[in-house]
N, C-alpha and C. Protein backbone atom coordinates (compact mmCIF):
# COMPACT_ATOMS: atom_id res chain seq x y z
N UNK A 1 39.52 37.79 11.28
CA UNK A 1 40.87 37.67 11.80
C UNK A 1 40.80 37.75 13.32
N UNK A 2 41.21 37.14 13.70
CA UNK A 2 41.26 36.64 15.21
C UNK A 2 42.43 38.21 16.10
N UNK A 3 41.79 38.43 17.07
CA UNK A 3 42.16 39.64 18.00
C UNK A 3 43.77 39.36 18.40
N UNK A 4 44.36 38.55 19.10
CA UNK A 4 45.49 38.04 18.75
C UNK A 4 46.66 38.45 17.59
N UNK A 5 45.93 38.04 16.58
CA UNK A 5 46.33 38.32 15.15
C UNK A 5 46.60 39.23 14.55
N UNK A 6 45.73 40.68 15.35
CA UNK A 6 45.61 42.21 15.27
C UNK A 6 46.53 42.68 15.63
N UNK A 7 47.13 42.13 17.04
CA UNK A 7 48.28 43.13 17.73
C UNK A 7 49.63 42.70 16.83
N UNK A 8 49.64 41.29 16.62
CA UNK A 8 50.96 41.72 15.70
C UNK A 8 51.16 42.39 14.14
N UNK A 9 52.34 42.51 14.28
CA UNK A 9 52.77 43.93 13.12
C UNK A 9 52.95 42.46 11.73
N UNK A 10 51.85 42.90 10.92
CA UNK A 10 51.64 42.38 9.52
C UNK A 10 52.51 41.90 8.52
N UNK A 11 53.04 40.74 7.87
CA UNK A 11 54.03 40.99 7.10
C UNK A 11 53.28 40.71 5.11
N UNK A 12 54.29 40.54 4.38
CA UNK A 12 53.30 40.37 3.19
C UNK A 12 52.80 39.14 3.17
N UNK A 13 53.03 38.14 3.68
CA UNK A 13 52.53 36.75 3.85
C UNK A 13 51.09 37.00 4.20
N UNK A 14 51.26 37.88 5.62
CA UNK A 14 49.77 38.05 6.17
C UNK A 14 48.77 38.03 5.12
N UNK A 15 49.15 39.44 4.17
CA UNK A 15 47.99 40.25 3.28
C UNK A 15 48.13 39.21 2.26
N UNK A 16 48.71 38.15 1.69
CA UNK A 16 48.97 37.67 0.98
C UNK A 16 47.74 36.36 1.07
N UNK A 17 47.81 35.86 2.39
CA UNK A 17 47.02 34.74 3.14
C UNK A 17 45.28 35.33 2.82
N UNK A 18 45.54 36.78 3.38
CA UNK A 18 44.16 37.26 3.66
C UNK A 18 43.42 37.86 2.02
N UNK A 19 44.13 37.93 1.50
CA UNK A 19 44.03 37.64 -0.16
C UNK A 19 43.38 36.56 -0.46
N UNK A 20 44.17 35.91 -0.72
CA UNK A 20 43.77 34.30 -1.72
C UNK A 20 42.39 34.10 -0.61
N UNK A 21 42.30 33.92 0.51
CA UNK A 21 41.07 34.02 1.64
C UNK A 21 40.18 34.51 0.96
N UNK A 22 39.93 35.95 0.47
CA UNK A 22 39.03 36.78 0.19
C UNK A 22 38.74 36.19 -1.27
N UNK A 23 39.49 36.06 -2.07
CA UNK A 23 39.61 35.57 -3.10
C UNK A 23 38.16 34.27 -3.30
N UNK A 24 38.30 33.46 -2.23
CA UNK A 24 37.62 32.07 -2.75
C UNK A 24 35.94 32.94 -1.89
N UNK A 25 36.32 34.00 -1.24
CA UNK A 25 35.33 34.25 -0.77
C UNK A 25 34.21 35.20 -1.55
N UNK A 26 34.43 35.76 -2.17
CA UNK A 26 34.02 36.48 -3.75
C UNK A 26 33.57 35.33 -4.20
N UNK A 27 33.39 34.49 -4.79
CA UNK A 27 33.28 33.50 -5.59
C UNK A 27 32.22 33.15 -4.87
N UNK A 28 31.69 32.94 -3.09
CA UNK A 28 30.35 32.40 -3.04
C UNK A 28 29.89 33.33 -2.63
N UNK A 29 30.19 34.69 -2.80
CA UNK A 29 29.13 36.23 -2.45
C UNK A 29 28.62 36.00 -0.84
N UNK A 30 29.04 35.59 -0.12
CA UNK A 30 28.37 35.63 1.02
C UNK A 30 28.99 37.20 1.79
N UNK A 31 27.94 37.38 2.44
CA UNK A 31 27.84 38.35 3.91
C UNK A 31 28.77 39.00 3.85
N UNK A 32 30.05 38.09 4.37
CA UNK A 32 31.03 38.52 4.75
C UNK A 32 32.07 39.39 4.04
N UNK A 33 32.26 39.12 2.74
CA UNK A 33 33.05 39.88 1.62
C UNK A 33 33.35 41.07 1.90
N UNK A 34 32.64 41.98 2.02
CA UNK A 34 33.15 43.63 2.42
C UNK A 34 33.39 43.71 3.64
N UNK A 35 33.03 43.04 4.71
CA UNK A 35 33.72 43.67 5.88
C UNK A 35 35.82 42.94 5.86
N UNK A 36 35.50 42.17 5.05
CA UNK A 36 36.82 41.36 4.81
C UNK A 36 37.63 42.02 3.38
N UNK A 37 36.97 42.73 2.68
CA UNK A 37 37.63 43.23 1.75
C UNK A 37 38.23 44.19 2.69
N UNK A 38 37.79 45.58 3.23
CA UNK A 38 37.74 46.51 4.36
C UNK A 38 39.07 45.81 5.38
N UNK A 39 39.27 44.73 5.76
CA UNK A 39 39.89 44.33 6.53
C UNK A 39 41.63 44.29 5.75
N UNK A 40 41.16 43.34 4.63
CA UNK A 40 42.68 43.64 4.01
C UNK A 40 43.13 44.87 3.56
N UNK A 41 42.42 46.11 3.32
CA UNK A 41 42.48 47.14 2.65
C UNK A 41 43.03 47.72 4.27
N UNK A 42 42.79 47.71 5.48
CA UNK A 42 43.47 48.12 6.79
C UNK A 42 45.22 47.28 7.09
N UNK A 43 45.01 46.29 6.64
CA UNK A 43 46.36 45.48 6.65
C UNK A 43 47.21 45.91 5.82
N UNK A 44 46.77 46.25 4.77
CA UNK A 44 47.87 46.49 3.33
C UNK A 44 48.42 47.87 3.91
N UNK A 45 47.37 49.00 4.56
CA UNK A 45 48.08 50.03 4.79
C UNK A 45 48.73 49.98 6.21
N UNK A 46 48.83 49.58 6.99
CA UNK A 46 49.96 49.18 8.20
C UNK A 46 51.33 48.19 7.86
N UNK A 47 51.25 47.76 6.68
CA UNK A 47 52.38 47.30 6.23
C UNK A 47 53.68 48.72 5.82
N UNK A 48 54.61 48.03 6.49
CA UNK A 48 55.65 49.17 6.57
C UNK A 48 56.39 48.83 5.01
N UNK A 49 57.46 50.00 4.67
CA UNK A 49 58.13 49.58 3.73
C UNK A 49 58.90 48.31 3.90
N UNK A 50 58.61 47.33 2.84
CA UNK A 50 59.31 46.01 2.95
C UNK A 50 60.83 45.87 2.72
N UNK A 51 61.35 46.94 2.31
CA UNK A 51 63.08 47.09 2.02
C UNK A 51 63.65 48.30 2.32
N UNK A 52 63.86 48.61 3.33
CA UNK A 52 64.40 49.70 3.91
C UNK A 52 65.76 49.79 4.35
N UNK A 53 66.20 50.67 3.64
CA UNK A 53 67.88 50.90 3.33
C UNK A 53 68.93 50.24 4.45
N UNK A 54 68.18 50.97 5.60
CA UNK A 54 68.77 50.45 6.90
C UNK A 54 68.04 49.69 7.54
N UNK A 55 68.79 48.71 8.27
CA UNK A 55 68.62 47.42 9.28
C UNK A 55 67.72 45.98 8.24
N UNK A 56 68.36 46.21 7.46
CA UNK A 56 67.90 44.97 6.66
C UNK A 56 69.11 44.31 7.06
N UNK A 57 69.05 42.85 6.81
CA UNK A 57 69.81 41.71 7.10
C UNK A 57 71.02 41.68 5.23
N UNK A 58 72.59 41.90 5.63
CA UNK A 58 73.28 41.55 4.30
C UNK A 58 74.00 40.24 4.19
N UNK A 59 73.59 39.35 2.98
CA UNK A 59 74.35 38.02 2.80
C UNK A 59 74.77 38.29 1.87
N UNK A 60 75.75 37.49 1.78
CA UNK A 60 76.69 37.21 0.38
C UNK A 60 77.53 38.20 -0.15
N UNK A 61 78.34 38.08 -1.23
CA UNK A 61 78.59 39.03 -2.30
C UNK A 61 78.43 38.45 -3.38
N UNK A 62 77.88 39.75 -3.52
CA UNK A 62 77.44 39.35 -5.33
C UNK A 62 78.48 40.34 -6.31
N UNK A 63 77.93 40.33 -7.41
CA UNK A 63 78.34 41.01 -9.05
C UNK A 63 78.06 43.13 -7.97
N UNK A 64 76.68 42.83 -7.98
CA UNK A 64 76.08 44.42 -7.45
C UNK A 64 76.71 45.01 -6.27
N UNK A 65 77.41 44.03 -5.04
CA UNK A 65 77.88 44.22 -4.04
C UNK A 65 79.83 44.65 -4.70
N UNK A 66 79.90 44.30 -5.47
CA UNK A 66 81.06 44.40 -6.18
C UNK A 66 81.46 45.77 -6.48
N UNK A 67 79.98 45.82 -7.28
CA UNK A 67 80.27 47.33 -7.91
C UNK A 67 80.08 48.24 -6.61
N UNK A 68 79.58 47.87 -5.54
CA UNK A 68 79.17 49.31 -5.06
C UNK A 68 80.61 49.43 -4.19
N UNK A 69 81.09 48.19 -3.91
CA UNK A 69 82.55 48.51 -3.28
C UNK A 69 84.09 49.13 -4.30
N UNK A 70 83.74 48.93 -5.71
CA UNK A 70 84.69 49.82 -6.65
C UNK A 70 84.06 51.62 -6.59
N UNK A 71 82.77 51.25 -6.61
CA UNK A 71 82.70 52.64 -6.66
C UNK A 71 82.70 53.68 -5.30
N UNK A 72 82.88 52.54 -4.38
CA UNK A 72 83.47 53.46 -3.15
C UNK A 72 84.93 53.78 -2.93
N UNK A 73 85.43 52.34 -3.50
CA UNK A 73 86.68 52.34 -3.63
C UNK A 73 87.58 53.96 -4.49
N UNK A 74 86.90 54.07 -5.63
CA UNK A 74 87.54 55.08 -6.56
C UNK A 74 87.32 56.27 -5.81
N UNK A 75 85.80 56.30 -5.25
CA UNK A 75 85.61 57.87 -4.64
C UNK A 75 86.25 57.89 -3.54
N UNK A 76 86.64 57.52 -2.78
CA UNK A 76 87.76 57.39 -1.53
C UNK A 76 89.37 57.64 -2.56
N UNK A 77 89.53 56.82 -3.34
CA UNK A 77 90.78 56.90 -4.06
C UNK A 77 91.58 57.52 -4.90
N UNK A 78 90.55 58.56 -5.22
CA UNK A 78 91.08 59.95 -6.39
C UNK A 78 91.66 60.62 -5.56
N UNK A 79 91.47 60.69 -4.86
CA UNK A 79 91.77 62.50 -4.02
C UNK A 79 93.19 61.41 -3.34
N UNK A 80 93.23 60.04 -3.01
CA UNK A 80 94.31 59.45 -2.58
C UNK A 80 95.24 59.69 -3.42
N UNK A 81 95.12 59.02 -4.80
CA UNK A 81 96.01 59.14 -5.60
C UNK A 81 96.67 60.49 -6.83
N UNK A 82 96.01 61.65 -6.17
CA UNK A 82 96.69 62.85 -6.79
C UNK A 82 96.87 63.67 -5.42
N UNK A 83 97.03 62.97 -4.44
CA UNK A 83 97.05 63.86 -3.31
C UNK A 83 98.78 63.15 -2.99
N UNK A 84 99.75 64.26 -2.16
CA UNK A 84 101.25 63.97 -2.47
C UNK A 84 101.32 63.81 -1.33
N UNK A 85 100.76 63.70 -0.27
CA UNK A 85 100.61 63.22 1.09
C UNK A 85 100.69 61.51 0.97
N UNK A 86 99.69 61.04 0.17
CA UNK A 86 100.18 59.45 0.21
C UNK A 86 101.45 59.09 -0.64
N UNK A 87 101.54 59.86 -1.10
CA UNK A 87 103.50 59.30 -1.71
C UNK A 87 104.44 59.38 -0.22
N UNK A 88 104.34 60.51 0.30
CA UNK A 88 105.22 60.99 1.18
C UNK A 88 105.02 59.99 2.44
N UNK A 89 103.54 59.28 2.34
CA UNK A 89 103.14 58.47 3.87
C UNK A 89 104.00 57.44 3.57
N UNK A 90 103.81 56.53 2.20
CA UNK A 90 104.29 55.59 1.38
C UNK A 90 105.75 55.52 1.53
N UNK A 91 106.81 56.26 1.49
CA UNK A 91 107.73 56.76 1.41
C UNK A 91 108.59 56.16 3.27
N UNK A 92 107.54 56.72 4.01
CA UNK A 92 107.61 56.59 4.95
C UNK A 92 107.61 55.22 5.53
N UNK A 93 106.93 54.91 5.03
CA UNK A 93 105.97 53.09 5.72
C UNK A 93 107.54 52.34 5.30
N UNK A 94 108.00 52.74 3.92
CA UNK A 94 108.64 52.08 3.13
C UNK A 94 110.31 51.78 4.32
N UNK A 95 110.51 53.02 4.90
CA UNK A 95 111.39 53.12 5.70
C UNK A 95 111.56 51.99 7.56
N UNK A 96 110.02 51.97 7.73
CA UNK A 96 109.47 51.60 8.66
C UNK A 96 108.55 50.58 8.53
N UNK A 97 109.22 48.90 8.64
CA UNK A 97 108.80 47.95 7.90
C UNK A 97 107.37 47.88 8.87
N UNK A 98 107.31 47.83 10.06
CA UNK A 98 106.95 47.65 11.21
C UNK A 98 105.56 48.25 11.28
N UNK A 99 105.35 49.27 10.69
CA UNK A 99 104.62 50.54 10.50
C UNK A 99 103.33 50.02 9.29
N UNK A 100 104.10 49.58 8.24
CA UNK A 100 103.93 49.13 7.16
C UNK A 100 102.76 48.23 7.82
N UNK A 101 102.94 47.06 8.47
CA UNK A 101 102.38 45.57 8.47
C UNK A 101 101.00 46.50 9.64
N UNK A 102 101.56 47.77 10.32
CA UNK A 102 100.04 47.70 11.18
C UNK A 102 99.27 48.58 10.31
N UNK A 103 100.13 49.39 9.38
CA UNK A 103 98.73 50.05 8.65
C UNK A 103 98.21 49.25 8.14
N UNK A 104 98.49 48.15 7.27
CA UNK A 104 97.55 46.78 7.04
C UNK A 104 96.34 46.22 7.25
N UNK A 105 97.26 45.90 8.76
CA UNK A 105 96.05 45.60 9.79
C UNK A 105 94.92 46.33 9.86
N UNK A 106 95.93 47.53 10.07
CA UNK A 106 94.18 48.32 10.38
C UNK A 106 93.06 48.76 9.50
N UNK A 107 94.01 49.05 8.31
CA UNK A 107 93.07 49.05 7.34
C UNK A 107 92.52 47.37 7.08
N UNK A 108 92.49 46.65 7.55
CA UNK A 108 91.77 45.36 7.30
C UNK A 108 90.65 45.56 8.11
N UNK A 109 91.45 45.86 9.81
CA UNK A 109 90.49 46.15 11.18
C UNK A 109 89.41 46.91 11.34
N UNK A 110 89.69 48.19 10.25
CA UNK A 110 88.78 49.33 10.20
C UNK A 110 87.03 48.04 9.09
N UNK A 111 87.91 48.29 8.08
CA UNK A 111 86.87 47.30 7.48
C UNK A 111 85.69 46.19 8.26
N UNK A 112 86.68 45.53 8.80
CA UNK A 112 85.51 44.42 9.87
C UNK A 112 84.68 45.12 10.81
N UNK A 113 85.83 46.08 11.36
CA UNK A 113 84.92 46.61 12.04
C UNK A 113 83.48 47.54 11.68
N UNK A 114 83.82 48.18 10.34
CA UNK A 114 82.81 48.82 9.75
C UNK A 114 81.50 47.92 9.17
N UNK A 115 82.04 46.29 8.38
CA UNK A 115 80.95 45.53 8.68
C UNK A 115 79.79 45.20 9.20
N UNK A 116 80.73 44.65 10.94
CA UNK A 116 80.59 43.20 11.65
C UNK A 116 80.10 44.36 13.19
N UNK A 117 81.18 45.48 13.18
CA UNK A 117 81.10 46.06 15.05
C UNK A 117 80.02 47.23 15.18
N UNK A 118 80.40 48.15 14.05
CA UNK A 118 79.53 49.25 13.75
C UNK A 118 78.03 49.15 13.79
N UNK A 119 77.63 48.21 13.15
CA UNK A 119 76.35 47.97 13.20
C UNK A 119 75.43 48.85 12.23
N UNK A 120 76.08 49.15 11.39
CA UNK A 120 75.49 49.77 10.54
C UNK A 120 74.38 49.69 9.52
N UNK A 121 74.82 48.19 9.49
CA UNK A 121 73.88 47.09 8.90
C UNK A 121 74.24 45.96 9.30
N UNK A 122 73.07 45.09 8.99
CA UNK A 122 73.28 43.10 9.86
C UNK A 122 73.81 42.63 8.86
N UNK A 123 75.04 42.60 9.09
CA UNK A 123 75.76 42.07 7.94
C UNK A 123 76.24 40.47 8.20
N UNK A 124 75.96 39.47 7.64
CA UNK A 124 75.97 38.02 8.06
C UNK A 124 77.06 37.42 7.35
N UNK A 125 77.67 36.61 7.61
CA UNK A 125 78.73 35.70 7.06
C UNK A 125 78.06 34.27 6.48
N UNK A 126 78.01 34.25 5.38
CA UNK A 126 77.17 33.15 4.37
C UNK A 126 77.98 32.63 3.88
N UNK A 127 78.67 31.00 3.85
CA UNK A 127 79.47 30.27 3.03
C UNK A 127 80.32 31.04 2.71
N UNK A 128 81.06 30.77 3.77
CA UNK A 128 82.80 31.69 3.83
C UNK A 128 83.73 30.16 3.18
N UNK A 129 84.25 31.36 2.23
CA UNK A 129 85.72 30.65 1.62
C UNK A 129 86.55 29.64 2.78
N UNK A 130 86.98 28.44 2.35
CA UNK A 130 87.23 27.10 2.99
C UNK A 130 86.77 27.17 4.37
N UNK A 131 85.67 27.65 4.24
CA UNK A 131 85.06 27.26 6.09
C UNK A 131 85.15 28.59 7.16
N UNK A 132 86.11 29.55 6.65
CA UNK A 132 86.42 30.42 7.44
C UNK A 132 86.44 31.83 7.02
N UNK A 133 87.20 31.95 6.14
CA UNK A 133 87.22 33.03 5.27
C UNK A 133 86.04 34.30 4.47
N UNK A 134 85.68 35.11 5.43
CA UNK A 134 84.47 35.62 4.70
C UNK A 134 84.66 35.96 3.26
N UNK A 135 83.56 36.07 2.90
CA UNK A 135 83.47 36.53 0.72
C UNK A 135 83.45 37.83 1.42
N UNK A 136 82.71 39.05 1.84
CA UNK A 136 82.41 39.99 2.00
C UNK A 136 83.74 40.64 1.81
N UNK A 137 84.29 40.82 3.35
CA UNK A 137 85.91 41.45 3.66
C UNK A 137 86.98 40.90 2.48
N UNK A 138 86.63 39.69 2.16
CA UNK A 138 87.67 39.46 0.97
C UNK A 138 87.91 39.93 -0.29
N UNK A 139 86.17 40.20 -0.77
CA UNK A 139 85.65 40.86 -2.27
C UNK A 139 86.37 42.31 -1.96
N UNK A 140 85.45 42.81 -0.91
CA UNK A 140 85.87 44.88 -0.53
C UNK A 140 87.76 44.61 -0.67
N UNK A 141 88.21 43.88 0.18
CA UNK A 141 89.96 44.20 0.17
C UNK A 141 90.60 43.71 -1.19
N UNK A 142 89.97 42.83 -2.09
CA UNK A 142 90.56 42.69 -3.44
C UNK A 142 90.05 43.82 -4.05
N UNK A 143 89.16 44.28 -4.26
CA UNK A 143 88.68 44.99 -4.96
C UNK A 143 89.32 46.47 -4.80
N UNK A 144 89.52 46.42 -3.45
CA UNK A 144 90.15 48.03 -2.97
C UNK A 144 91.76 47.67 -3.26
N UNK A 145 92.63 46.71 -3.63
CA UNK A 145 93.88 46.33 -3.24
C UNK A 145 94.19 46.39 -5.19
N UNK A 146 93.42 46.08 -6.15
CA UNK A 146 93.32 45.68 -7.20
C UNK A 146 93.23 47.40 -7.78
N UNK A 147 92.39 48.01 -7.29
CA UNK A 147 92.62 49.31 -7.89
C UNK A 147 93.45 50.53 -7.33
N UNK A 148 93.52 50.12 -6.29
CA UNK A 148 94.61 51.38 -5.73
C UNK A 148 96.08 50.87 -6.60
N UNK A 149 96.50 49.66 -6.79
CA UNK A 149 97.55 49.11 -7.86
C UNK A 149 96.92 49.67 -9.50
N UNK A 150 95.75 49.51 -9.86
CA UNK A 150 95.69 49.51 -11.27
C UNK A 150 95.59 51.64 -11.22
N UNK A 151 95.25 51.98 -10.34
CA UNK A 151 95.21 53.51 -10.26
C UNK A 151 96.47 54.29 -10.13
N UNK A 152 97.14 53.83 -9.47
CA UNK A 152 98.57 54.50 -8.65
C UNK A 152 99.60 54.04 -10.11
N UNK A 153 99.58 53.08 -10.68
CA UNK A 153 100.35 52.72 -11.77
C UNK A 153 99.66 53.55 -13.06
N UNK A 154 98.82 52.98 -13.27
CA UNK A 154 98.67 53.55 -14.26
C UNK A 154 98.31 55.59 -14.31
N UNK A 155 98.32 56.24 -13.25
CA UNK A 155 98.55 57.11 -13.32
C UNK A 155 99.87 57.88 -13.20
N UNK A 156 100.78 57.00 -13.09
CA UNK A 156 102.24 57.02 -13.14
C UNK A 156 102.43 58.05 -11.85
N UNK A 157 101.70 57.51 -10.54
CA UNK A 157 101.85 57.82 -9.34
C UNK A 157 103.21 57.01 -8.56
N UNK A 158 103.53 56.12 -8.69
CA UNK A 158 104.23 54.84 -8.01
C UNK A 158 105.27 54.51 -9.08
N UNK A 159 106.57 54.48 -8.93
CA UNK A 159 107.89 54.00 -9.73
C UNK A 159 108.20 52.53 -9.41
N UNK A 160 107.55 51.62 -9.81
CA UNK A 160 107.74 50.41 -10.08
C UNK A 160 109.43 50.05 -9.90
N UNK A 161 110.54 50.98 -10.42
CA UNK A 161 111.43 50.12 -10.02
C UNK A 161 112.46 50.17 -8.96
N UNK A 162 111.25 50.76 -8.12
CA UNK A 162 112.01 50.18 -6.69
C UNK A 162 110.51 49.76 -5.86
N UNK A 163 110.32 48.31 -5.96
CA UNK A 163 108.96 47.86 -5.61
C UNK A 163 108.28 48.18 -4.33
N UNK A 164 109.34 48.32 -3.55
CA UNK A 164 109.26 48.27 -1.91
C UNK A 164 108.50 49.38 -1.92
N UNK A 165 109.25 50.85 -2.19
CA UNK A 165 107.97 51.51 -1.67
C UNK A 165 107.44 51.78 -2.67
N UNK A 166 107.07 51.49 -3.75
CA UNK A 166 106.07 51.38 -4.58
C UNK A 166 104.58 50.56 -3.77
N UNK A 167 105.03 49.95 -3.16
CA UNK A 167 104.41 49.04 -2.60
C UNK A 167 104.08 49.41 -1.57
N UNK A 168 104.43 50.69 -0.69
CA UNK A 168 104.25 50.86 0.31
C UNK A 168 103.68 52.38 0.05
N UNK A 169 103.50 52.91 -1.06
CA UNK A 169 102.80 54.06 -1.10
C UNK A 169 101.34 53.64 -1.84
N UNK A 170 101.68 52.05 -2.49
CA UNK A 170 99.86 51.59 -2.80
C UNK A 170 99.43 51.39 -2.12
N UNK A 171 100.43 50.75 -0.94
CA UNK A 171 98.89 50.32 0.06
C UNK A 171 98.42 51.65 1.01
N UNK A 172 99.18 52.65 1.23
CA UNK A 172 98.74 53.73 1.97
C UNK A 172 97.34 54.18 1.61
N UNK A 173 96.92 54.09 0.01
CA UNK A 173 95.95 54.13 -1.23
C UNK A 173 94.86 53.29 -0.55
N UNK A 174 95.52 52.24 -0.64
CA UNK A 174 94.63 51.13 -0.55
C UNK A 174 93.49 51.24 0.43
N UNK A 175 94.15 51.53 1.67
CA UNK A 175 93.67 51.48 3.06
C UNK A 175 92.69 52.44 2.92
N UNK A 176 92.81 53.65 2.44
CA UNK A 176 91.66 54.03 2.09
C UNK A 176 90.47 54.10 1.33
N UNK A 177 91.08 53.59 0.13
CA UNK A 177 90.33 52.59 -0.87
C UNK A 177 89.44 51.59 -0.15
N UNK A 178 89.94 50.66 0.92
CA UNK A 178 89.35 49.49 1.18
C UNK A 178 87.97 50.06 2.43
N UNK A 179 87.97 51.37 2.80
CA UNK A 179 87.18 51.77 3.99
C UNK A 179 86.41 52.45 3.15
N UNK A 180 86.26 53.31 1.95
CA UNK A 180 85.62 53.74 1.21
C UNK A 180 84.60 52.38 0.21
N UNK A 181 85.86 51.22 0.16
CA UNK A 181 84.78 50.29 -0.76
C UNK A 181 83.78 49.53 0.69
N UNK A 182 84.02 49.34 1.44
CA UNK A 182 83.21 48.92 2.88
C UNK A 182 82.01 49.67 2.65
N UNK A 183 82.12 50.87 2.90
CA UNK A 183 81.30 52.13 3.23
C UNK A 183 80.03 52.16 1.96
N UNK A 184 80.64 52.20 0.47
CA UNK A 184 79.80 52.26 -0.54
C UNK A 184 79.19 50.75 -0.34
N UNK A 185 79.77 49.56 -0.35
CA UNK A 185 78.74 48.23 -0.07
C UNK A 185 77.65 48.64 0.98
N UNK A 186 77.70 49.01 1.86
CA UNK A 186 77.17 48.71 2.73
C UNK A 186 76.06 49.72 3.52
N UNK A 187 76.81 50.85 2.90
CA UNK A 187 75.63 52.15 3.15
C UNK A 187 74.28 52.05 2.42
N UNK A 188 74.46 51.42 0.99
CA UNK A 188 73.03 51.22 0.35
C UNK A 188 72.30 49.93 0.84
N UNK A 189 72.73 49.21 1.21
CA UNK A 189 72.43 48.33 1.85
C UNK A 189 71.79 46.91 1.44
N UNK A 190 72.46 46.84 0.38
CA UNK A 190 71.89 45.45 -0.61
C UNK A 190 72.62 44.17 -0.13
């Protein structure tokens, strides 16, 4: 292996190359074999872990990226939805249309930003919905928007018949739901 070749940091291709190499080289027993077996056996161990939780590159959403944003979603969302602080916020928003549309926002804002600004992980935008639209932020906010509604109702948290602030004490839910499902995608880092 050429000196050059030494200073850079190894990937599995390398040991992979220097494999099949050694490989045809066994086969005519010459000389060289052990100082080249010896050589890959130094490469294999300077190879770092190949998937490491943090600063790996994230594309797409998948099925697995799904789950890990419900199950951030719920653990952010229990303590939301038996806690009487988000009725009372809800309650509030409901009064204050204005209020309403920026907690929204921000719970959208917090999200991207926890993505895309934070840097927590390289999180990439891969074949976004009609050209623009990321899958990522869209999957986490359905997913967080879908159960703070299927949670808050069906725990007979939210009185459906007055929608408004029914509607305005789910999304109080939500918003935290949707920073908790961010957080679980993206902390494991798949």
């Amino acid at each position: 292996m050429a000196a050059e070749e030494m200073d850079e940091e190894p990937d599995v291709d390398d040991l992979l190359d220097e494999l099949e190499a050694l490989e045809l080289a066994v086969a005519d027993e010459d000389q060289d074999t052990q100082s080249r077996v010896r050589e890959s056996i130094r490469m294999a161990r300077r190879i770092d872990d190949p998937e490491p939780v943090f600063g790996r590159v994230i594309k797409g959403f998948d099925r697995h990226d799904a789950a890990e944003a419900l199950v951030g979603s719920v653990v952010f969302g229990i303590p939301m939805a038996i806690e009487g602080g988000t009725l009372e916020a809800g309650e509030y928003l409901a009064t204050h249309p204005i209020y309403f549309v920026g907690t929204l926002l921000a719970g959208v804002g917090i999200v991207a930003g926890l993505l895309y600004v934070a840097e927590i992980q390289d999180v990439r935008v891969v074949d976004p919905i009609l050209g623009v639209i990321p899958r990522r932020p869209l999957g986490l906010l359905t997913i967080a928007a879908l159960t703070a509604f299927s949670m808050m109702t069906a725990w007979g948290r939210v009185d459906w018949t007055d929608p408004w602030v029914a509607l305005c004490q789910t999304t109080v839910c939500f918003v935290g739901m949707s920073i908790g499902g961010a957080l679980g995608d993206i902390l494991p880092g798949s």
